[in-house]
Protein backbone atom coordinates (compact mmCIF):
# COMPACT_ATOMS: atom_id res chain seq x y z
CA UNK A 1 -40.99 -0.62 -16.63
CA UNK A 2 -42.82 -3.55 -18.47
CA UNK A 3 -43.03 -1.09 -22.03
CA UNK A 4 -39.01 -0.27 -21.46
CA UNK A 5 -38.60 -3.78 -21.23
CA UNK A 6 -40.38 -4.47 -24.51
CA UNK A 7 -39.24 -1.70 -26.68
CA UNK A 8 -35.79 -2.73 -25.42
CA UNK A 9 -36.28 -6.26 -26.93
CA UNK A 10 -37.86 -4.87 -29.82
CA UNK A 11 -34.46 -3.13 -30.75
CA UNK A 12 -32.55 -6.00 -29.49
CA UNK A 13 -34.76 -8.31 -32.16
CA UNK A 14 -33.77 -5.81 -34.63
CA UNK A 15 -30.39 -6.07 -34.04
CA UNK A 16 -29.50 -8.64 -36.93
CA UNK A 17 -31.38 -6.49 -39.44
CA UNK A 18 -29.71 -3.55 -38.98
CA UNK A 19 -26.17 -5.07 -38.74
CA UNK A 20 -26.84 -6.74 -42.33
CA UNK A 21 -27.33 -3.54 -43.70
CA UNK A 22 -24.31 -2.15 -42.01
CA UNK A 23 -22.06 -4.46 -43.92
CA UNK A 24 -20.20 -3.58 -46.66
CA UNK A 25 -20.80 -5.99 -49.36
CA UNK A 26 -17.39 -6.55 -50.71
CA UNK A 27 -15.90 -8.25 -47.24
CA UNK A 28 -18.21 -11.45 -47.85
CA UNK A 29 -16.89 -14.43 -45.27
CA UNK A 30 -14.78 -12.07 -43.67
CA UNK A 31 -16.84 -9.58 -42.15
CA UNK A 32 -15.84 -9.48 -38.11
CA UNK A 33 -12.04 -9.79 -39.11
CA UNK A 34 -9.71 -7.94 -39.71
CA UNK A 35 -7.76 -8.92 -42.92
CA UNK A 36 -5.56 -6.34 -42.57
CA UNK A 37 -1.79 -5.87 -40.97
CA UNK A 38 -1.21 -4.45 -37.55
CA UNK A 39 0.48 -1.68 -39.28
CA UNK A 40 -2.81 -0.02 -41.18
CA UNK A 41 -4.67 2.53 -39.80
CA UNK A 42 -8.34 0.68 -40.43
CA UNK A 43 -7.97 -2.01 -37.89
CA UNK A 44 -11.56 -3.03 -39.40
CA UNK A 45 -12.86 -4.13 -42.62
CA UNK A 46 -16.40 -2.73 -40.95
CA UNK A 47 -16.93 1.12 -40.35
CA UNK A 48 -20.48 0.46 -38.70
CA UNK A 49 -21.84 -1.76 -36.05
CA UNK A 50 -24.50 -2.38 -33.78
CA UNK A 51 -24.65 -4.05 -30.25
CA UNK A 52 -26.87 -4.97 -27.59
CA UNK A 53 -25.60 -4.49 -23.61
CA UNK A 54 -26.65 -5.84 -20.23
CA UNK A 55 -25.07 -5.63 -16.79
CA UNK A 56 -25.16 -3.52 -13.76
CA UNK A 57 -24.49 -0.02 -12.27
CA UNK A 58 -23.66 0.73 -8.81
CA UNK A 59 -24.79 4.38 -7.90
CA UNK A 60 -24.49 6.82 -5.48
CA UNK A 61 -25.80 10.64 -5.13
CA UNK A 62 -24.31 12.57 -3.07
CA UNK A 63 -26.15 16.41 -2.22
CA UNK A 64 -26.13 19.26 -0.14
CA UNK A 65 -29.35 18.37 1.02
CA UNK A 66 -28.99 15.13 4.05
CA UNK A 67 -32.33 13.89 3.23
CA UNK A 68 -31.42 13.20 -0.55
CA UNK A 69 -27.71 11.97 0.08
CA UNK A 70 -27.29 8.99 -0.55
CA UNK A 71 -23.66 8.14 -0.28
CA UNK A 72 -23.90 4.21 0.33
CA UNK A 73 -23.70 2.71 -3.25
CA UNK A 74 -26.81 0.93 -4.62
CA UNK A 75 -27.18 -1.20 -7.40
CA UNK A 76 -29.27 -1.46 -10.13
CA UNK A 77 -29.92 -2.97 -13.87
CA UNK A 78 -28.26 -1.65 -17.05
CA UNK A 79 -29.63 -2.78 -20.38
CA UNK A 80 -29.48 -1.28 -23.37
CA UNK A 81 -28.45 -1.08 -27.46
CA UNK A 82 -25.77 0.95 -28.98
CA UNK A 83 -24.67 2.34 -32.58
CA UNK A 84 -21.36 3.11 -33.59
CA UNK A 85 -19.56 4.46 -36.91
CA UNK A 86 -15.87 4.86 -37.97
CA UNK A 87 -15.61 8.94 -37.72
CA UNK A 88 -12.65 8.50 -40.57
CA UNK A 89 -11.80 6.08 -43.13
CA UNK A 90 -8.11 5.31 -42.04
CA UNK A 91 -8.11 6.26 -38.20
CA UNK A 92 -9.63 3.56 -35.66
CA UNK A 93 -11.59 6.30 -34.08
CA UNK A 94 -15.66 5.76 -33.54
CA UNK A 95 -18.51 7.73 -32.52
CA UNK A 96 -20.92 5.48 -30.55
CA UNK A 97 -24.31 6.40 -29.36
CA UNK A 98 -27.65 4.60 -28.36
CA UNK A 99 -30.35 3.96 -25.73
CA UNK A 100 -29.96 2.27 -22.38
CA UNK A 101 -32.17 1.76 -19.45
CA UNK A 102 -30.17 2.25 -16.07
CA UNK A 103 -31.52 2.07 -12.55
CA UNK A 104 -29.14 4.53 -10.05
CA UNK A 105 -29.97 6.29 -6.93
CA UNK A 106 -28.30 5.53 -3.34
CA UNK A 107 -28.62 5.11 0.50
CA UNK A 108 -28.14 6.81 3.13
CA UNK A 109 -30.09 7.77 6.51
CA UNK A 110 -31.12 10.83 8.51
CA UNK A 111 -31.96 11.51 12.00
CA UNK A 112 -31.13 8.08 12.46
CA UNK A 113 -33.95 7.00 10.12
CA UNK A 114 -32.78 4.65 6.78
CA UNK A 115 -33.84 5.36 3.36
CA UNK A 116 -32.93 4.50 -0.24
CA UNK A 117 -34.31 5.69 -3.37
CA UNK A 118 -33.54 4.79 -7.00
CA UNK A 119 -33.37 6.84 -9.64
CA UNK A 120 -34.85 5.01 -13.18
CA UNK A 121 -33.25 6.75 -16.23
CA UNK A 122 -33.44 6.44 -20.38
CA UNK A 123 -30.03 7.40 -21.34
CA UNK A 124 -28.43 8.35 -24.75
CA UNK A 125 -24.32 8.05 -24.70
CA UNK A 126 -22.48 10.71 -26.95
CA UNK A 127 -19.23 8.12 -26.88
CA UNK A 128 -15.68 8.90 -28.93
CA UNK A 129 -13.85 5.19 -28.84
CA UNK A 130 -10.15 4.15 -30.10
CA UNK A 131 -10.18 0.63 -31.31
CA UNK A 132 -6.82 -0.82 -30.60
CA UNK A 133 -6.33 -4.00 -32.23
CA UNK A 134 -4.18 -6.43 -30.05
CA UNK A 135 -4.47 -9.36 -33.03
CA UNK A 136 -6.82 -10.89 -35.58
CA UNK A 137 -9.42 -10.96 -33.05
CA UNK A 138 -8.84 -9.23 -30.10
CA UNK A 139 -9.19 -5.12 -29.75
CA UNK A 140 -9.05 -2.75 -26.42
CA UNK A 141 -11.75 0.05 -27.04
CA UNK A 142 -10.83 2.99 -24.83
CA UNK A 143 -13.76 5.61 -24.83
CA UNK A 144 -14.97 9.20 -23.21
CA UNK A 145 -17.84 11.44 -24.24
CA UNK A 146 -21.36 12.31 -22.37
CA UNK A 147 -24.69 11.33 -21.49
CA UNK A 148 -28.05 12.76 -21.22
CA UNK A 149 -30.85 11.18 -19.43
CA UNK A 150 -34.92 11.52 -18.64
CA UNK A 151 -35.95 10.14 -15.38
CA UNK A 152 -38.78 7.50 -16.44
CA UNK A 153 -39.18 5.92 -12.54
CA UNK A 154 -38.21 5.61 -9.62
CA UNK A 155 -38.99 5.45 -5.34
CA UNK A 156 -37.77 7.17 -2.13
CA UNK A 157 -38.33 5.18 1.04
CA UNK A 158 -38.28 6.24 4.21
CA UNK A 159 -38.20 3.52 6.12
CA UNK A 160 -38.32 6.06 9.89
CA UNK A 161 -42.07 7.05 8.52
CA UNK A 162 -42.57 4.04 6.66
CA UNK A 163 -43.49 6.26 3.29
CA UNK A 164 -42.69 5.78 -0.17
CA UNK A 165 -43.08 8.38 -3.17
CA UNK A 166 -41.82 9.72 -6.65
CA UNK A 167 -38.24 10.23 -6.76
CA UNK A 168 -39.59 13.03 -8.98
CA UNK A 169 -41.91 14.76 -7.32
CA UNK A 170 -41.75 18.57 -6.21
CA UNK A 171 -39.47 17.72 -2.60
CA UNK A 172 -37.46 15.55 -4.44
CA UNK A 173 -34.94 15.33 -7.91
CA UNK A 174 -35.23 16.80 -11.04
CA UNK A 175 -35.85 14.41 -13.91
CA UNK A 176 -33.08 15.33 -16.45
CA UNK A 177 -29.36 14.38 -15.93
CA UNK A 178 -26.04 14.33 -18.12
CA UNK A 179 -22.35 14.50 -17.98
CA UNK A 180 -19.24 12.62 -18.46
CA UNK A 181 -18.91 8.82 -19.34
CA UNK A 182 -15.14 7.15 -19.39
CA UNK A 183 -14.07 3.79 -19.25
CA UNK A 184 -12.66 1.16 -21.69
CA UNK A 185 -14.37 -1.81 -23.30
CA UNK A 186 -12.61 -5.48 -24.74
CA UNK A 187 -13.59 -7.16 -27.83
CA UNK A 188 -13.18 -10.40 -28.70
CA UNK A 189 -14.65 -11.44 -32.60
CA UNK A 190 -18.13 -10.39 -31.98
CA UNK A 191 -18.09 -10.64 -27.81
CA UNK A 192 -17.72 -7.48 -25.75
CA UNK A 193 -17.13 -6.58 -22.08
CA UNK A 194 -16.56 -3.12 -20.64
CA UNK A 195 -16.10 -0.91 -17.66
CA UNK A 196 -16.82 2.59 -16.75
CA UNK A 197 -18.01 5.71 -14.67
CA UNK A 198 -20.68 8.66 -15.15
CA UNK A 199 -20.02 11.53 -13.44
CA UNK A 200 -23.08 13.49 -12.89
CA UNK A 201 -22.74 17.41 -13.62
CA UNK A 202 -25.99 18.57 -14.20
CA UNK A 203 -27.88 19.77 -10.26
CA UNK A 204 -30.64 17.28 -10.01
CA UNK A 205 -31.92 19.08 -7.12
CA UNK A 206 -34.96 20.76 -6.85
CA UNK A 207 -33.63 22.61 -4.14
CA UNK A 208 -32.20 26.02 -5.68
CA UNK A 209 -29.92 26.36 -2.28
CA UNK A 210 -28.65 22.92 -3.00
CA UNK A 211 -26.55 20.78 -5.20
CA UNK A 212 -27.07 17.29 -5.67
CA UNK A 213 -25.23 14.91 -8.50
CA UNK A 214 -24.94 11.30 -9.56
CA UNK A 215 -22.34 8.77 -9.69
CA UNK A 216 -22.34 5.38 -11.34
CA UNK A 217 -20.11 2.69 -11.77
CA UNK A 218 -20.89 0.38 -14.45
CA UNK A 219 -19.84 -3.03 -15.96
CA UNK A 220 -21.90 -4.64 -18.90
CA UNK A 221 -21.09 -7.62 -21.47
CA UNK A 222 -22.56 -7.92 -25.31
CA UNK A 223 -22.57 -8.63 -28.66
CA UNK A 224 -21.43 -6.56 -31.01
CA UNK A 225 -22.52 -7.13 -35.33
């Protein structure tokens, strides 16, 4: 967790770097607004950008399997950095990856007995995003694509046995995840907010008789260069 937490930071420190190479030279003072009318297609004198996220995601996993339900959302931390380029030159369409760090996993209890478990991923969004400019300063970013993720962490407790162990052992989940991410950010000059869902559709069950799958709600805030 502690070397996440520092490469994360690392990226986040070389945030400004990367965004002064991203700029095209000719905008000068008005890079981060848009100089042109509502009526163009390039809402944005910039075709690249960077940006840093934090916030939270509020998980579930539902399965086959009542031991490894968990149907009672949990929450966790969301942190990460993205990338993002214009796909053309006159449409306000971008393709937006990066790397995030998201806790999920769930609750739930069986034979009476409670347990939780999270679920620590590294996660890589494959995003598609419309910018749609309200005014000078002010855009609605619509997006959908997918996600893969690597299971870096992560506990089950049983709190009837008093036990904890790997949430990736043998009994347990499988470490790699993707599927479908949707929601819709807001940007305002170089501040940005947004909400959205992953729907799990790869089986993270080790169980070849079972199915289980994640779900995450998520809400972060950041900067955007």
């Amino acid at each position: 967790m502690k070397r996440i937490m520092i490469a994360m930071l690392s990226l986040m420190l070389t945030l400004p770097m990367m965004a002064q190479y991203g700029r095209p030279r000719h905008y000068g003072s008005n890079y981060g607004r848009s100089s042109y009318t509502r009526t163009s297609y390039r809402h944005n004198p910039v075709d690249t950008y960077v940006g840093f996220r934090i916030g939270g995601a509020f998980s579930t996993v539902s399965s086959d399997d009542k031991y490894l339900d968990g149907g009672t959302m949990r929450s966790g931390l969301n942190v990460g950095v993205v990338a993002g380029f214009q796909v053309a030159p006159h449409a306000p369409i971008y393709f937006e990856t990066g790397l995030s760090y998201i806790e999920k996993g769930g609750k739930g209890s069986y034979d009476g007995r409670k347990f939780t478990y999270n679920l620590d991923y590294l996660e890589v969004p494959l995003l598609l995003k419309y910018d749609c400019r309200v005014d000078r300063d002010l855009s609605i970013q619509p997006f959908l694509g997918g996600y893969v993720s690597a299971g870096v962490g992560g506990k089950i407790k049983d709190f009837g046995h008093r036990q904890a162990y790997s949430s990736f052992d043998d009994d347990a989940f499988q470490r790699f995840d993707g599927g479908i991410k949707l929601g819709c950010g807001v940007q305002f000059n170089y501040l940005y907010a947004e909400l959205g869902y992953d729907i799990g559709l790869s089986n993270i069950s080790r169980d070849y008789f079972d199915d289980a799958h994640t779900g995450s709600l998520f809400a972060t805030i950041g900067i955007n260069f």
